[in-house]
Protein backbone atom coordinates (compact mmCIF):
# COMPACT_ATOMS: atom_id res chain seq x y z
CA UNK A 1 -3.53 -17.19 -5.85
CA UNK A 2 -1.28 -14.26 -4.53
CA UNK A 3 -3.92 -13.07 -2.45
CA UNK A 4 -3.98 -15.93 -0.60
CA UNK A 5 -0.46 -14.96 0.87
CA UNK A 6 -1.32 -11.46 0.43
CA UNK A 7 -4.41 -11.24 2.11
CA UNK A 8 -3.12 -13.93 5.29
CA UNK A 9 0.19 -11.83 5.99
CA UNK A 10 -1.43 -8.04 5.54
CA UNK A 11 -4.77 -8.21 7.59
CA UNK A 12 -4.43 -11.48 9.48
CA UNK A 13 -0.92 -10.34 10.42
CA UNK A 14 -1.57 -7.89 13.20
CA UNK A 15 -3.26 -10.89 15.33
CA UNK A 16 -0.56 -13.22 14.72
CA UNK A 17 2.24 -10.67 15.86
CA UNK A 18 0.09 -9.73 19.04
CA UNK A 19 0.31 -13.06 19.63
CA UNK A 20 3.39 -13.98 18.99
CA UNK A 21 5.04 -10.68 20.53
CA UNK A 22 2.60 -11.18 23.52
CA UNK A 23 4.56 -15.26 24.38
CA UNK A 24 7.58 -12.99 23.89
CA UNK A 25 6.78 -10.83 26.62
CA UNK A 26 5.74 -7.22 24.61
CA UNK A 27 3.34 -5.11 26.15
CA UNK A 28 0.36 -4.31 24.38
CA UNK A 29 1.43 -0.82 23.45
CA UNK A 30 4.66 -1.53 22.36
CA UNK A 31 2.87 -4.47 19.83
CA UNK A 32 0.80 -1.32 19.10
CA UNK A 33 3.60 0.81 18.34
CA UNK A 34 5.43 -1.87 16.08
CA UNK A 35 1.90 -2.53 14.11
CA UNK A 36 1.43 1.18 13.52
CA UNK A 37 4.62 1.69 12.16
CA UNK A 38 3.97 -1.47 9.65
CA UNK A 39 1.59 0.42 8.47
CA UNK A 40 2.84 3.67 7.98
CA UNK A 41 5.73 1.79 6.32
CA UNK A 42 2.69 0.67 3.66
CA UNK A 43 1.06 3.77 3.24
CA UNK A 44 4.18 5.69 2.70
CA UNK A 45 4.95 3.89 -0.42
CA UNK A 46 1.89 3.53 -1.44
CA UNK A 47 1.47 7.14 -1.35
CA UNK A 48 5.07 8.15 -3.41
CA UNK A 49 4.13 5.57 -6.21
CA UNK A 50 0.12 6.68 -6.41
CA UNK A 51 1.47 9.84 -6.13
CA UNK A 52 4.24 9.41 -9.24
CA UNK A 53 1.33 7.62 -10.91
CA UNK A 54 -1.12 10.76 -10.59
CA UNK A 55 1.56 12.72 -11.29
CA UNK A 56 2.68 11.63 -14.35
CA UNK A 57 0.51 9.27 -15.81
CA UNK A 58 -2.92 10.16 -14.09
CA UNK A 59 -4.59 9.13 -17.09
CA UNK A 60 -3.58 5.40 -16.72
CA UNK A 61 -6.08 5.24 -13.24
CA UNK A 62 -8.33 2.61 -14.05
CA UNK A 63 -12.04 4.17 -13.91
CA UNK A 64 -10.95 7.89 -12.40
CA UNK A 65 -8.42 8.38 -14.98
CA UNK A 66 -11.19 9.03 -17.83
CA UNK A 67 -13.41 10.30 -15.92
CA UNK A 68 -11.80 12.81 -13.80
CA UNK A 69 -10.18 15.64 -15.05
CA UNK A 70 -6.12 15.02 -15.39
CA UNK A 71 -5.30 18.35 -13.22
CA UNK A 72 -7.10 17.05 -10.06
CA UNK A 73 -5.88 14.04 -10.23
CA UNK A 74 -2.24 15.79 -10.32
CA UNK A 75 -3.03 17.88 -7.22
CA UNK A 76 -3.53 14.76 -5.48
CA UNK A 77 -0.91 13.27 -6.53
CA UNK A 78 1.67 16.22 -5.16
CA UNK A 79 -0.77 16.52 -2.06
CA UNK A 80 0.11 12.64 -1.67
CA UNK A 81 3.67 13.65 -1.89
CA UNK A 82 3.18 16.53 0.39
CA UNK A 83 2.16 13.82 2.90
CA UNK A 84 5.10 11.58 2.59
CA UNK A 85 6.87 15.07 2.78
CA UNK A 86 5.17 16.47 6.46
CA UNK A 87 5.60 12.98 7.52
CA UNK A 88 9.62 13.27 7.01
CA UNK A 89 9.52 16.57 7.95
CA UNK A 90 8.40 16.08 11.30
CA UNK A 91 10.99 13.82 12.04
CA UNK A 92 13.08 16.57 11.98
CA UNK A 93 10.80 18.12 14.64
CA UNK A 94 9.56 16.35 17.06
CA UNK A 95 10.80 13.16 18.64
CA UNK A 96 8.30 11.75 20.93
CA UNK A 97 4.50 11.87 21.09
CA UNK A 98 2.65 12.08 24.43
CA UNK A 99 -1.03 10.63 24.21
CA UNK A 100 -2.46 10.54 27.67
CA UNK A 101 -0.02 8.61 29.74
CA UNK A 102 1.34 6.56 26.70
CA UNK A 103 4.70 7.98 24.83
CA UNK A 104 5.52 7.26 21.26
CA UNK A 105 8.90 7.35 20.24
CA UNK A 106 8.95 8.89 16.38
CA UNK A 107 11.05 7.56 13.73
CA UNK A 108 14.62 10.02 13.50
CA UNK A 109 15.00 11.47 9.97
CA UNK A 110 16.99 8.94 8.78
CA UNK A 111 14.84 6.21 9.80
CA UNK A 112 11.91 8.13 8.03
CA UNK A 113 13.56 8.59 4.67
CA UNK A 114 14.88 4.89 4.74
CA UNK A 115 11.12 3.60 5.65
CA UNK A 116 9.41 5.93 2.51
CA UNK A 117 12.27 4.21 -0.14
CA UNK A 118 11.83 0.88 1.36
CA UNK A 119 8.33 0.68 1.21
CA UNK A 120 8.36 1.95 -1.91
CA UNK A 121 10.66 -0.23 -3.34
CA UNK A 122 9.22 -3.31 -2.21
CA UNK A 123 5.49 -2.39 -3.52
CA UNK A 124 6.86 -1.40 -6.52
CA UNK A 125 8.72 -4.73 -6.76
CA UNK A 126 5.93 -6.78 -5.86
CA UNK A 127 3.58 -5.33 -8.49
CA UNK A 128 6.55 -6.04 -11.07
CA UNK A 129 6.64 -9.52 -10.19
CA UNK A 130 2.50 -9.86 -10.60
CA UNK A 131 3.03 -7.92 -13.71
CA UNK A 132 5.27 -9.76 -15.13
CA UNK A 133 2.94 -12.93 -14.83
CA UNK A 134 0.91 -11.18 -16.94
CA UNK A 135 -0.08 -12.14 -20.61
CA UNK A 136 1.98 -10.94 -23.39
CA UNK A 137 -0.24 -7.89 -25.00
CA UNK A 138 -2.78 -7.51 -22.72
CA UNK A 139 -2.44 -3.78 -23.19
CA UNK A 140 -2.34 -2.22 -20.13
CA UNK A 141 1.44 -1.31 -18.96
CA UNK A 142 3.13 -1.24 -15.77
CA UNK A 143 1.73 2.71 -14.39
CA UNK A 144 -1.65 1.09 -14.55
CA UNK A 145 -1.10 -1.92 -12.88
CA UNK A 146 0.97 -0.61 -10.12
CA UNK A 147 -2.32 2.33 -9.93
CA UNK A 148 -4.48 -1.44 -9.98
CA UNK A 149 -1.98 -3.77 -7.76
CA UNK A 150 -1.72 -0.95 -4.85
CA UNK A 151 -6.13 -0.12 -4.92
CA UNK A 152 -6.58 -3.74 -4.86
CA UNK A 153 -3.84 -4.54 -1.43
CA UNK A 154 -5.20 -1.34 -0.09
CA UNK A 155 -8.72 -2.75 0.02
CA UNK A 156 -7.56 -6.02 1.06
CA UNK A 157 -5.89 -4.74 3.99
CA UNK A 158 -8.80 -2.10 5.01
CA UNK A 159 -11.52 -4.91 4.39
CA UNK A 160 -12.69 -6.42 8.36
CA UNK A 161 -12.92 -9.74 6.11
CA UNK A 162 -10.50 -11.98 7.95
CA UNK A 163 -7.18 -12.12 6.02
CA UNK A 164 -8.93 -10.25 3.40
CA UNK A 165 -10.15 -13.25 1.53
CA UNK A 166 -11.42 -12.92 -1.71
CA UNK A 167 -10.91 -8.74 -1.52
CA UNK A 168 -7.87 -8.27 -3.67
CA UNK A 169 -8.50 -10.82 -5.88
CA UNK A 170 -12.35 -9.28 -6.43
CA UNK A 171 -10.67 -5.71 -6.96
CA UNK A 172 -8.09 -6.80 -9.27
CA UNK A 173 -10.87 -9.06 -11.24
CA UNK A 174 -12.78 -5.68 -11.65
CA UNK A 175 -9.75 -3.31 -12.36
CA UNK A 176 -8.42 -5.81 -14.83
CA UNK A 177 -11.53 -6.18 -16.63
CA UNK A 178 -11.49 -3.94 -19.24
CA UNK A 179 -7.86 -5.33 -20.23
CA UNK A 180 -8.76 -9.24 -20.54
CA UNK A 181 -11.11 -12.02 -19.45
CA UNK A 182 -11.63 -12.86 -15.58
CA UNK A 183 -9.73 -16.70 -16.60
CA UNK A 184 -6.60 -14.94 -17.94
CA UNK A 185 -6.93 -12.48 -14.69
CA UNK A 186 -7.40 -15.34 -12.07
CA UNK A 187 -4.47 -17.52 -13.73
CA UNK A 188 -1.87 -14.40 -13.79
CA UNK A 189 -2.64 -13.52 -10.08
């Protein structure tokens, strides 16, 4: 299953880089620093395509979309873009980030832009490919699988289970649900 991949590179991933950057020679901090801004990198696309998704199609989120009204849904899609915006923004600002007597160098405008198109790019391209494994008519189209794909790798990578085994797959089996049977779902992810 893709989750088995998924799961092993997203959440397991941060102890196999400390490790591996640690025989390199990285401090702690700077392993830190490079995990945090994998991370960001994730959440920034995350948050332009949930955002385009609430946006525009807010009726397509599986469970919220019917139940909460479209308008709020909206606002939190432009307050996700807002977000992704301040983020960028304060790249144009400030440069460094003193925390005690650790110093975080910040991403330079460029850098920032480039991360939010990346990231979004490659989630968006990843949740084509699953899609695309999908069964022909199964009725739910791309806007509510990418709303599905990015819930389900969100909770995979926030789960404390290690490499989020069994999370995505279990979110995508309920998101997926109401579109066909749990064999069809299993055999397409």
């Amino acid at each position: 299953m893709l989750s088995h991949n998924l799961g092993f590179s997203a959440v397991s991933g941060a102890a196999v880089r400390y490790r591996l950057y640690r025989n390199w020679g990285v401090s702690s901090f700077a392993i830190a620093q490079i995990i945090a801004f994998c991370s960001a990198t994730y959440l920034l696309g995350a948050a332009v395509l949930i955002g385009g998704v609430l946006v525009w199609e807010p009726q397509v989120i599986p469970m919220a979309g019917r139940h909460v009204p479209g308008p709020v849904l909206t606002v939190l899609g432009v307050l996700l873009w807002v977000g992704v915006l301040a983020y960028i923004g304060m790249a144009f600002k400030v440069r460094t980030f003193t925390f005690r007597k650790w110093t975080v160098d910040l991403p330079s405008p460029r850098m920032a832009v480039m991360q939010t198109v990346v990231a979004a790019a490659d989630v968006a391209a990843t949740a084509a490919i699953a899609y695309v494994l999908l069964p022909p008519g199964v009725g739910v189209d791309y806007g509510s699988f990418l709303a599905i794909y990015i819930a389900s790798y969100t909770a995979g990578l926030i789960a404390s289970v290690p490499g989020g085994l069994g999370v995505f797959d279990g979110a995508m089996l309920l998101a997926l649900g109401p579109y066909m049977p749990a064999p069809q779902i299993l055999a397409s992810c």
